[in-house]
Protein backbone atom coordinates (compact mmCIF):
# COMPACT_ATOMS: atom_id res chain seq x y z
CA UNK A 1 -37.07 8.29 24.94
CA UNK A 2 -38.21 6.35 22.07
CA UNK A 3 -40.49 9.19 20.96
CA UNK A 4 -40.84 12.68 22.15
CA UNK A 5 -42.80 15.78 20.83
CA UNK A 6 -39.98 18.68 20.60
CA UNK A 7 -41.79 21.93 19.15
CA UNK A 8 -44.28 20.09 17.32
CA UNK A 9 -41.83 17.84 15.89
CA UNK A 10 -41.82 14.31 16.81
CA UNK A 11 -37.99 13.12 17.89
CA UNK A 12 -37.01 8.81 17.58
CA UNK A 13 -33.85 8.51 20.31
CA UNK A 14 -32.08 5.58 20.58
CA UNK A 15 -31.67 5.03 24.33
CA UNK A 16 -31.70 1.64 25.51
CA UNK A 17 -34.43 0.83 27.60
CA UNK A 18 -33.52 -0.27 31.12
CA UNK A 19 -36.16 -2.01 32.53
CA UNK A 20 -39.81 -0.79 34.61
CA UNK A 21 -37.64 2.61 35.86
CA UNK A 22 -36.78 3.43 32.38
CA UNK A 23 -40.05 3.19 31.19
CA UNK A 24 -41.96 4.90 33.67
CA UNK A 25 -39.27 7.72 33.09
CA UNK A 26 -40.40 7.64 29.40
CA UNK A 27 -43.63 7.91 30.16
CA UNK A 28 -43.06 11.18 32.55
CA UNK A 29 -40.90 12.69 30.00
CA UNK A 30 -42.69 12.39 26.85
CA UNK A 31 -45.64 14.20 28.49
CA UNK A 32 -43.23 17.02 29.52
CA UNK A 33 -41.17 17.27 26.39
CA UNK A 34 -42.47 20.53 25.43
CA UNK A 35 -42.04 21.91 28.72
CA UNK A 36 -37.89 20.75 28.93
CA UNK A 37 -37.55 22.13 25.27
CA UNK A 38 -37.57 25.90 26.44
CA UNK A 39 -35.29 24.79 29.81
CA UNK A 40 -32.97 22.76 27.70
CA UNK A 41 -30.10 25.57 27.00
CA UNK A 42 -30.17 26.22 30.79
CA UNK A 43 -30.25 22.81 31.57
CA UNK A 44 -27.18 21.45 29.01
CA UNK A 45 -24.72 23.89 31.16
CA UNK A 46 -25.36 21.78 34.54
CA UNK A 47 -25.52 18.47 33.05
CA UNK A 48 -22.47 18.90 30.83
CA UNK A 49 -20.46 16.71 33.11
CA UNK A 50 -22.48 13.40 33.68
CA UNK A 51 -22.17 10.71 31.34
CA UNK A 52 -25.30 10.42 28.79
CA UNK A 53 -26.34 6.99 28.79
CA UNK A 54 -26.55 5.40 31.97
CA UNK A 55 -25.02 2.30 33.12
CA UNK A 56 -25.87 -1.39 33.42
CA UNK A 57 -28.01 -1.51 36.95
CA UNK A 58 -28.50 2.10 37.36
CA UNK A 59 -31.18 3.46 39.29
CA UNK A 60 -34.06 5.74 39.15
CA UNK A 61 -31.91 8.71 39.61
CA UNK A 62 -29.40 7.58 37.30
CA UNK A 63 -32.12 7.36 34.74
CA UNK A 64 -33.60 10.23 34.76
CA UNK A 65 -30.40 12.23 34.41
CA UNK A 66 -29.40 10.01 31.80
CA UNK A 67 -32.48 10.50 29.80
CA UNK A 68 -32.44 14.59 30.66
CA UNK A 69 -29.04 14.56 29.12
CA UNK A 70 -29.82 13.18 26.24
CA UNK A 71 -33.09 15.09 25.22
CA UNK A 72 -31.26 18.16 26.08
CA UNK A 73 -28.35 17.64 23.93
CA UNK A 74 -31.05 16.88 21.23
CA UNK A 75 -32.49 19.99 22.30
CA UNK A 76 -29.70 22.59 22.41
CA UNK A 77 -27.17 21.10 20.06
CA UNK A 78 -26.97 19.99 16.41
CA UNK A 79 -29.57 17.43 15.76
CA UNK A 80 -29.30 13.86 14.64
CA UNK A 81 -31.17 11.54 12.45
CA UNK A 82 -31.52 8.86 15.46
CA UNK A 83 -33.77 5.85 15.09
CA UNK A 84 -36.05 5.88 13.14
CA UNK A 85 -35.34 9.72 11.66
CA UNK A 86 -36.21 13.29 12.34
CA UNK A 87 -38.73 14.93 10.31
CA UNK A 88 -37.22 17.61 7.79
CA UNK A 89 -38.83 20.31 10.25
CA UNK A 90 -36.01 19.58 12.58
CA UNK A 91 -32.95 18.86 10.44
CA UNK A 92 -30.07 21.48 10.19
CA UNK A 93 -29.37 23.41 7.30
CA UNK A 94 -26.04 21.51 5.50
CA UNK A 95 -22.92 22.62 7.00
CA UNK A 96 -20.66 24.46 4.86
CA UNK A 97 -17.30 23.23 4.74
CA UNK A 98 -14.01 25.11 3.42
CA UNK A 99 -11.56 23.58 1.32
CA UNK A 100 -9.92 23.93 -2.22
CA UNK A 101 -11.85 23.46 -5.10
CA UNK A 102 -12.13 19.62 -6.41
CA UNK A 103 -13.57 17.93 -9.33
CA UNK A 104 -15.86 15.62 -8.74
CA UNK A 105 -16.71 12.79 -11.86
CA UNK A 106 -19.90 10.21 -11.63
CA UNK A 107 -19.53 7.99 -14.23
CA UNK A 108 -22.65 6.00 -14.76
CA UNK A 109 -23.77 3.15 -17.37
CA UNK A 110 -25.51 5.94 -19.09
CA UNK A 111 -24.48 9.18 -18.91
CA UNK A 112 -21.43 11.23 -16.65
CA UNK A 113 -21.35 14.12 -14.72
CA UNK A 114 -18.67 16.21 -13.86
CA UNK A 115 -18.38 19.07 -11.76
CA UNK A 116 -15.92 21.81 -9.78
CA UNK A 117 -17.33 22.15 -6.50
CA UNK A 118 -16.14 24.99 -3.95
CA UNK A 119 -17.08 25.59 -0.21
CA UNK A 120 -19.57 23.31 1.29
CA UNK A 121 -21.74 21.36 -1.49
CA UNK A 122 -21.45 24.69 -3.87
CA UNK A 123 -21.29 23.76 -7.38
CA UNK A 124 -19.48 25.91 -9.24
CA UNK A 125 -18.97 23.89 -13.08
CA UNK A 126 -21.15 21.13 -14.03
CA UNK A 127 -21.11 19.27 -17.68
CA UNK A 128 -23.12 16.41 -19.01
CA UNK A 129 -22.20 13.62 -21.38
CA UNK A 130 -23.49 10.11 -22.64
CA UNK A 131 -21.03 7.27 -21.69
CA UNK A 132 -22.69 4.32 -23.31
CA UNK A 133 -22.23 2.14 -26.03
CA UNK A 134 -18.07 3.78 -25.85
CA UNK A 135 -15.20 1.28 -25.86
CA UNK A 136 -12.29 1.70 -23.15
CA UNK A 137 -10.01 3.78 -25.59
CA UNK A 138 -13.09 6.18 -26.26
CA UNK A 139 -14.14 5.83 -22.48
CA UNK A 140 -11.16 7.08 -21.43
CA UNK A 141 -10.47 9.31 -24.04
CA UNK A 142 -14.23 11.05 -22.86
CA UNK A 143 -13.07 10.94 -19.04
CA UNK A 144 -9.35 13.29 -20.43
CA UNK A 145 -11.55 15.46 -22.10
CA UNK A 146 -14.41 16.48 -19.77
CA UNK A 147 -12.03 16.75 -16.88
CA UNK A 148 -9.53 19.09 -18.96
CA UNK A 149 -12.59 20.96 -19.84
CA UNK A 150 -13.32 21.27 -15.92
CA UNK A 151 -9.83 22.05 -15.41
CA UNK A 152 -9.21 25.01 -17.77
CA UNK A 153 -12.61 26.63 -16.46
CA UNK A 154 -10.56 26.45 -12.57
CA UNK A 155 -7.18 26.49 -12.92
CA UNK A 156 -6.88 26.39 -9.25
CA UNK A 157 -8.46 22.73 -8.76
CA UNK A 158 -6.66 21.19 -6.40
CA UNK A 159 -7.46 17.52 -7.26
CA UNK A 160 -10.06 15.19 -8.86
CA UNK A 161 -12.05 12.07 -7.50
CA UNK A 162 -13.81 9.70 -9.65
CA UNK A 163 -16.35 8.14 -8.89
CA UNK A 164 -17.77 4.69 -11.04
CA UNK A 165 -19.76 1.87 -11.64
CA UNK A 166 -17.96 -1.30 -9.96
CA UNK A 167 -16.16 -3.24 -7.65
CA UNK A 168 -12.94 -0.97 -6.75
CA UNK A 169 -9.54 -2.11 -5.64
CA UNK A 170 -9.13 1.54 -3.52
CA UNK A 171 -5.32 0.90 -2.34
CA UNK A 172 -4.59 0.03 -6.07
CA UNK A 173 -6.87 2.53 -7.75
CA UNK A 174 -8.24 -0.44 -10.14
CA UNK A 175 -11.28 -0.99 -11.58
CA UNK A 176 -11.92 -4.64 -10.40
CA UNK A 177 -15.73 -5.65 -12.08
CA UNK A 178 -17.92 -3.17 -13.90
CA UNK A 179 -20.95 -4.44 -15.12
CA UNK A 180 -21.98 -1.80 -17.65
CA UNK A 181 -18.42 -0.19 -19.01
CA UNK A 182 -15.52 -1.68 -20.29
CA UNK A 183 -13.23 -0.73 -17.23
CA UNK A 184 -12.61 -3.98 -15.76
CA UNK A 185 -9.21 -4.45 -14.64
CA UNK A 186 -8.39 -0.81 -15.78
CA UNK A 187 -5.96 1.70 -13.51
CA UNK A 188 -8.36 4.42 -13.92
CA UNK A 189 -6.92 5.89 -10.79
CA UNK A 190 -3.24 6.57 -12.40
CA UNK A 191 -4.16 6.77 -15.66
CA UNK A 192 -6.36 10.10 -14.94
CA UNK A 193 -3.88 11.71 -12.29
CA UNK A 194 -0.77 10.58 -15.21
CA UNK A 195 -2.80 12.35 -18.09
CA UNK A 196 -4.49 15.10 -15.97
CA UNK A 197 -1.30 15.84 -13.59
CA UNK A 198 -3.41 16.10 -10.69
CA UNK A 199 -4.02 14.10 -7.49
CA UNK A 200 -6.93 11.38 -8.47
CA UNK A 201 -9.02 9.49 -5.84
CA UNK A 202 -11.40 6.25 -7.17
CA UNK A 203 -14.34 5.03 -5.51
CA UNK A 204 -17.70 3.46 -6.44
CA UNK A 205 -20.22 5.72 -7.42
CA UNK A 206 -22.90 4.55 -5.01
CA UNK A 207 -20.18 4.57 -2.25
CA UNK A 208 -19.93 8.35 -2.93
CA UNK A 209 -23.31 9.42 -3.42
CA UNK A 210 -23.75 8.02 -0.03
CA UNK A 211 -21.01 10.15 1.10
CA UNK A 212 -22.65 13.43 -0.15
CA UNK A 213 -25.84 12.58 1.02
CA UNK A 214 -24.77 11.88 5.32
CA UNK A 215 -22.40 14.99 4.97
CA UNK A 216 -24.90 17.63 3.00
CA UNK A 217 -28.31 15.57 2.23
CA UNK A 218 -31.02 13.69 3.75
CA UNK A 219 -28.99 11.61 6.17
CA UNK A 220 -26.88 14.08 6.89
CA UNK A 221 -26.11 13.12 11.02
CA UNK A 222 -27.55 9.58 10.63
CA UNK A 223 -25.52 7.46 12.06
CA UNK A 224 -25.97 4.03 10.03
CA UNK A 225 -27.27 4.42 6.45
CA UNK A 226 -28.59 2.11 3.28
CA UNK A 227 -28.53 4.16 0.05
CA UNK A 228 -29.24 2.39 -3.59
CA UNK A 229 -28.87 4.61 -7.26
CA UNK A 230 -31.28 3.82 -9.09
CA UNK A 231 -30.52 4.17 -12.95
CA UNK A 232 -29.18 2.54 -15.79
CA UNK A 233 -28.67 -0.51 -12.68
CA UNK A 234 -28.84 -0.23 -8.83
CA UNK A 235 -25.51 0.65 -6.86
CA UNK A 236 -25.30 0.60 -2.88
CA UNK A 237 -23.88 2.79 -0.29
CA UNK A 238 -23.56 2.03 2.91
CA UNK A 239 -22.11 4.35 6.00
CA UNK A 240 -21.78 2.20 9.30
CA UNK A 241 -21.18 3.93 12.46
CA UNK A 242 -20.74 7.45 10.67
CA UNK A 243 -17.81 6.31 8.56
CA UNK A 244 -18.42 4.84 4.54
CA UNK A 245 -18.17 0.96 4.82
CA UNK A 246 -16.94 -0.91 1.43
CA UNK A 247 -15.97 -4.28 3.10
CA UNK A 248 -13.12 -6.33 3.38
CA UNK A 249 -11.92 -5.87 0.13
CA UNK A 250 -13.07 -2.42 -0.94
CA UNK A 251 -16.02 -4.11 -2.60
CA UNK A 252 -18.71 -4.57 -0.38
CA UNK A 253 -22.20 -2.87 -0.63
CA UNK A 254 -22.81 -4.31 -4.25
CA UNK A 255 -27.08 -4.35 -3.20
CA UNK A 256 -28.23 -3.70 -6.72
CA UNK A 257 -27.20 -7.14 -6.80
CA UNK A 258 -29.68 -8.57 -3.85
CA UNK A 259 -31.59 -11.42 -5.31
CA UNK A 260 -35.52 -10.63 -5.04
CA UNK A 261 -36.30 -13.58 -7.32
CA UNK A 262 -34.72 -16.58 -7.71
CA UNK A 263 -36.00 -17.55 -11.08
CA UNK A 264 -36.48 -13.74 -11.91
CA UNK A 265 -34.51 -12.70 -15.32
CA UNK A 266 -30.94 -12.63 -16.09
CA UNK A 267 -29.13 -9.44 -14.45
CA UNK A 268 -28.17 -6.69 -16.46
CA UNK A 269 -24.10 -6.41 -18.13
CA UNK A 270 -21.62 -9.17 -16.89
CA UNK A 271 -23.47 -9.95 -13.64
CA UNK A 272 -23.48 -13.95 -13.85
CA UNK A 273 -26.86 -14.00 -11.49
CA UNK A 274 -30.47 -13.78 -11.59
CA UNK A 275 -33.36 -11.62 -10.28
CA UNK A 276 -30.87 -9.43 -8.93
CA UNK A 277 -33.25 -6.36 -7.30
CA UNK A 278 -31.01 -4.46 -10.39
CA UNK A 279 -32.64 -6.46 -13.49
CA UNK A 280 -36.12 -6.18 -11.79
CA UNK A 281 -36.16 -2.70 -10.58
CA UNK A 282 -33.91 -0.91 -12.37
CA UNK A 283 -34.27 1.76 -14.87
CA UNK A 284 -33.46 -0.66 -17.50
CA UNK A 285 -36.09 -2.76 -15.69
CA UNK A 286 -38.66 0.11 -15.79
CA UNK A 287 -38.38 0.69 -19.51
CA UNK A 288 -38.81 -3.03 -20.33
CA UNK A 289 -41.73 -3.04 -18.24
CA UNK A 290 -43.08 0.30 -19.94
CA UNK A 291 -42.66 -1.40 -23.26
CA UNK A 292 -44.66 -4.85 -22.22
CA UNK A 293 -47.31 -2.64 -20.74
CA UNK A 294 -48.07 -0.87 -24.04
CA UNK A 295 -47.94 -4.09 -25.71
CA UNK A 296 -50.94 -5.55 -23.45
CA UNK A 297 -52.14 -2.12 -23.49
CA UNK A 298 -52.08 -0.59 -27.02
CA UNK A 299 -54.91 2.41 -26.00
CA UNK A 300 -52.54 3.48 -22.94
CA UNK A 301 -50.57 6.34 -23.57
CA UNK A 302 -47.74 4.03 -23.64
CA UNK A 303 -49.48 2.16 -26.24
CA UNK A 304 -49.81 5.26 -28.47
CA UNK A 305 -46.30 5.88 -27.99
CA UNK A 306 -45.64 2.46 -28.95
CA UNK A 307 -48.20 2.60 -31.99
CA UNK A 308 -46.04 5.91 -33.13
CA UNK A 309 -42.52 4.60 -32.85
CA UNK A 310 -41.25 6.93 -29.97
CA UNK A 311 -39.05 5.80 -27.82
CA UNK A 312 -40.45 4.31 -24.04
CA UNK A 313 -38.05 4.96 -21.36
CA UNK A 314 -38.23 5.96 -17.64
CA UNK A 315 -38.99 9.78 -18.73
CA UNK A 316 -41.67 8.87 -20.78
CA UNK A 317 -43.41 6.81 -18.08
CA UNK A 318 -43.32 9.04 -15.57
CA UNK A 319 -44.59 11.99 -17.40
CA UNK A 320 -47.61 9.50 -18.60
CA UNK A 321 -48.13 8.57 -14.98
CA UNK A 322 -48.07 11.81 -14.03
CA UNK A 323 -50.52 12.64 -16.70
CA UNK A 324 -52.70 9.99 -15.36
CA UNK A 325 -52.29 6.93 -17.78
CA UNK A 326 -53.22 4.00 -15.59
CA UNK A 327 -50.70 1.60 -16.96
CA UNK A 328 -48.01 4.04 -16.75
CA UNK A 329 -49.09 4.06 -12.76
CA UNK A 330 -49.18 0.63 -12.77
CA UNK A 331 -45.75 0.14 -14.32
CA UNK A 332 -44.19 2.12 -11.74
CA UNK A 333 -45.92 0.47 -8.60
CA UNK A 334 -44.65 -2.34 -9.76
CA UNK A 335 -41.03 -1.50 -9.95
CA UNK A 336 -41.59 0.01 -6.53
CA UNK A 337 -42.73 -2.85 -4.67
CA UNK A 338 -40.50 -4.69 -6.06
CA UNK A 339 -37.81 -1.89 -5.04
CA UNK A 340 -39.27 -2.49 -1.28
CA UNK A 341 -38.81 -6.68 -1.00
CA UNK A 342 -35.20 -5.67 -1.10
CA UNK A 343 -35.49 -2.39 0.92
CA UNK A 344 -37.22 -4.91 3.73
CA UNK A 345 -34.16 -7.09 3.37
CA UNK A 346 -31.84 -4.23 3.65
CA UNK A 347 -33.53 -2.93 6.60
CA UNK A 348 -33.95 -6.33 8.37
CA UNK A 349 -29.61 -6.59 8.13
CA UNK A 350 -28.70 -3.18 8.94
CA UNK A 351 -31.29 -1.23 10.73
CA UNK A 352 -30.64 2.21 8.84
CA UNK A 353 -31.34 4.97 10.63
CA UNK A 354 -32.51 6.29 7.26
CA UNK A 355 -32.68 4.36 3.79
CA UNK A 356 -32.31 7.19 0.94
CA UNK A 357 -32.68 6.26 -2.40
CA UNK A 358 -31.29 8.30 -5.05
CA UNK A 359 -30.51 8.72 -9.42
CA UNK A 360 -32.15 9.51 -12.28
CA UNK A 361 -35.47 7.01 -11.64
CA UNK A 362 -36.49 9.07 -8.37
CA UNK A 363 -37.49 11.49 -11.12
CA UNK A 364 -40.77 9.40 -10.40
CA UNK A 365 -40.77 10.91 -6.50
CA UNK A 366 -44.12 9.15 -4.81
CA UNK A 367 -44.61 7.37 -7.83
CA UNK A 368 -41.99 4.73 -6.74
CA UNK A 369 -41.33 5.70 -3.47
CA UNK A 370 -44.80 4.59 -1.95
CA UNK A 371 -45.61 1.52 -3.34
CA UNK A 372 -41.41 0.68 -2.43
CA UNK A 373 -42.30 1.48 1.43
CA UNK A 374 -45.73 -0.01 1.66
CA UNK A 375 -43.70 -2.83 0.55
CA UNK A 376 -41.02 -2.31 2.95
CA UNK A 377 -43.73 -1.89 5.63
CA UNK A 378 -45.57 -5.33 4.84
CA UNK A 379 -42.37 -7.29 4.95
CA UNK A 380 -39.73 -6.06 7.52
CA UNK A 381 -39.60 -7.28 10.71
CA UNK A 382 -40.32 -4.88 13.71
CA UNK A 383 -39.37 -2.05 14.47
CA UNK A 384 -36.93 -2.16 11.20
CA UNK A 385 -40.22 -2.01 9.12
CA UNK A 386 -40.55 1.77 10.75
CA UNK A 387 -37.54 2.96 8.40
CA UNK A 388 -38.18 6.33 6.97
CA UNK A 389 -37.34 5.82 3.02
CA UNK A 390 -36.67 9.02 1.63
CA UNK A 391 -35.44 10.35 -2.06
CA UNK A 392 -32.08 11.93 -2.32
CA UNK A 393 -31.99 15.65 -1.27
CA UNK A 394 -28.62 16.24 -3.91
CA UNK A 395 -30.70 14.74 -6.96
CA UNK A 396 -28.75 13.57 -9.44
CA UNK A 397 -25.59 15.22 -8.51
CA UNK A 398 -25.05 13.41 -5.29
CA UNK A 399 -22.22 10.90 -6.65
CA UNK A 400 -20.41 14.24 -8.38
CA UNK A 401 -20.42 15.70 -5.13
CA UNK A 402 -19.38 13.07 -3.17
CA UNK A 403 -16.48 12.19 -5.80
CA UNK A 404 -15.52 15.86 -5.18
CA UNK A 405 -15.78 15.25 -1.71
CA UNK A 406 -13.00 12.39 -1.76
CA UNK A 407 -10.83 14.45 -3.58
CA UNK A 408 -11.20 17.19 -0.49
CA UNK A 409 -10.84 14.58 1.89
CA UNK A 410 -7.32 12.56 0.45
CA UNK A 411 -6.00 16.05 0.07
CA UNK A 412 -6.66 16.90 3.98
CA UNK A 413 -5.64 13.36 5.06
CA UNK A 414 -2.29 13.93 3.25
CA UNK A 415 -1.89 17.57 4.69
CA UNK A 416 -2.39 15.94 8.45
CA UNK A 417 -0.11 13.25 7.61
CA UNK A 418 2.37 15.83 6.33
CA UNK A 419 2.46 17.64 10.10
């Protein structure tokens, strides 16, 4: 069915559609859907066998089982984001998983976070501190401490994961490119499990926040997902076919650096391009657009900021938007269509199931997010342009638990390779 109304809640399935039987099936069972709901737990015992999507040529018969099968199992079992998304009043509560506890680090361009996290998504320690403007000695000197800090408060950790900022070399455990810290070409991997004596897994920060978000957040059962951070610069996550997808080379889903404009302005750190979606939609990108605004606009809010010396970042223009100061409103529709030219791209080359966008700028919630999918909406092709768009259910600590996450995961792959 491409559509169904399940107890109020409308259901996207992603069934082929086989021709005029299919469709006239559709038809009949979207006006029933209500009605197989409250026969579905009866009904998933005696079509347990039968395969659920039917084959090439099948018949009218064939169809109809095929498509009972599947709405059932929607029905009676754990629901899926299919395409294009459930609506949160049918989405599962997040699974709790067992395991030992991990540490989980997100090292951004900013700021990192690092946490102990327990059963499920359960944060147990959290601690905050800035990471820019630091050389590599005082980088990594920052990354020892925190995580020793972590590791005295739960002396039963079982094992850290990192998660940062660029390109990764996984098999290696090297940072390969970072474009806002001074980690390129560094071993963090060893160098933290050496100093730390405890088993260390590296990833891309992006690459885990995606992670946390399809096991615990809002794409949790999606099937193919987009996700960008948005903060200090854009990262990209991307799971394909349920599984985390980095590429041939363990660097793939770099889509902060998408090119929305051509001629736009040089991209942020050691990125060699321009009008990456990252220098024009960033949180950099917001504050320099904050700042020209209350230049143009010196009776703005913004401009009285300005006028008084205080500092304009992405905090500041959100609480003036959300104060009402037009130009404040304006500088953040801005960022978010630009934000949905390369959400239309995105969705045009993958198809998402769900594109969840996530860090410290989503602080702006509708803000952003609806000038970003009327954007989305205008440009995409059909039916990719139908996307749902939604913010990051773990906030902020999305790429801590996913980093945690790794570390669970590298420590169960080792115990099954073990037996």
């Amino acid at each position: 069915f491409p559509k169904l109304a399940a107890n109020g809640a409308e259901v996207g399935f992603a069934q082929p559609r086989e021709g005029v039987a299919a469709r006239a099936v559709d038809a009949v069972f979207g006006r029933v859907a209500g009605a197989l709901a409250a026969l579905g737990r009866a009904l998933v015992v005696w079509l347990a066998a039968p395969a659920l999507a039917p084959a090439a040529g099948s018949g009218f018969v064939d169809v109809v089982l095929g498509r009972v099968a599947a709405f059932v199992v929607a029905c009676c079992h754990q629901p899926v984001i299919l395409p294009y998304g459930l609506p949160d009043s049918a989405r599962t509560s997040p699974q709790l998983l067992s395991g030992p506890k991990t540490i989980g680090l997100d090292l951004g361009g900013t700021k990192l976070l690092v946490g102990v996290v327990g059963d499920g998504p359960a944060v147990l320690y959290r601690d905050l501190a800035a990471s820019q403007g630091r050389t590599q000695d005082e980088l990594l000197e920052l990354l020892e401490r925190v995580l020793g800090e972590a590791i005295a408060a739960y002396p039963e950790t079982a094992a850290i994961g990192l998660g940062v900022p660029c390109t990764i070399d996984r098999a290696r455990g090297l940072c390969i490119d970072a474009v806002h810290l001074p980690l390129a070409g560094v071993p963090l991997r060893d160098l933290v499990a050496e100093r730390l004596g405890l088993p260390t897994s590296l990833d891309n920060d992006a690459n885990l926040a995606a992670l946390a978000e399809h096991r615990f957040g809002a794409a949790r059962g999606a099937t193919n997902v987009v996700m960008l951070t948005i903060g200090t610069g854009i990262g990209g996550g991307l799971i394909i076919d349920g599984r985390p997808y980095s590429g041939s080379s363990g660097a793939g889903g770099e889509m902060g650096h998408i090119v929305i404009d051509q001629d736009g302005p040089p991209c942020n750190g050691n990125c060699p391009n321009r009008g990456c979606v990252e220098a024009l939609a960033s949180g950099t990108a917001l504050a320099r657009e904050g700042r020209a605004a209350a230049e143009r606009e010196p009776d703005s809010v913004l401009g009285r900021a300005r006028a008084e010396g205080r500092e304009i970042g992405g905090p500041e223009i959100v609480a003036a938007a959300r104060a009402g100061d037009r130009a404040s409103v304006e500088v953040l529709a801005l960022v978010g269509r630009r934000l949905g030219v390369a959400l239309a791209g995105l969705a045009n080359t993958f198809d998402p199931d769900v594109i969840v966008l996530g860090g410290g700028v989503m602080d702006a919630g509708d803000l952003l997010l609806d000038p970003a999918r009327a954007e989305l909406q205008r440009r995409a092709l059909s039916p990719q342009n139908e996307v749902p768009v939604r913010a990051a259910a773990l906030g902020p600590e999305a790429g801590m638990i996913g980093a945690a996450m790794l570390a669970r995961d590298e420590i169960q792959r080792g115990a099954e390779v073990s037996h």
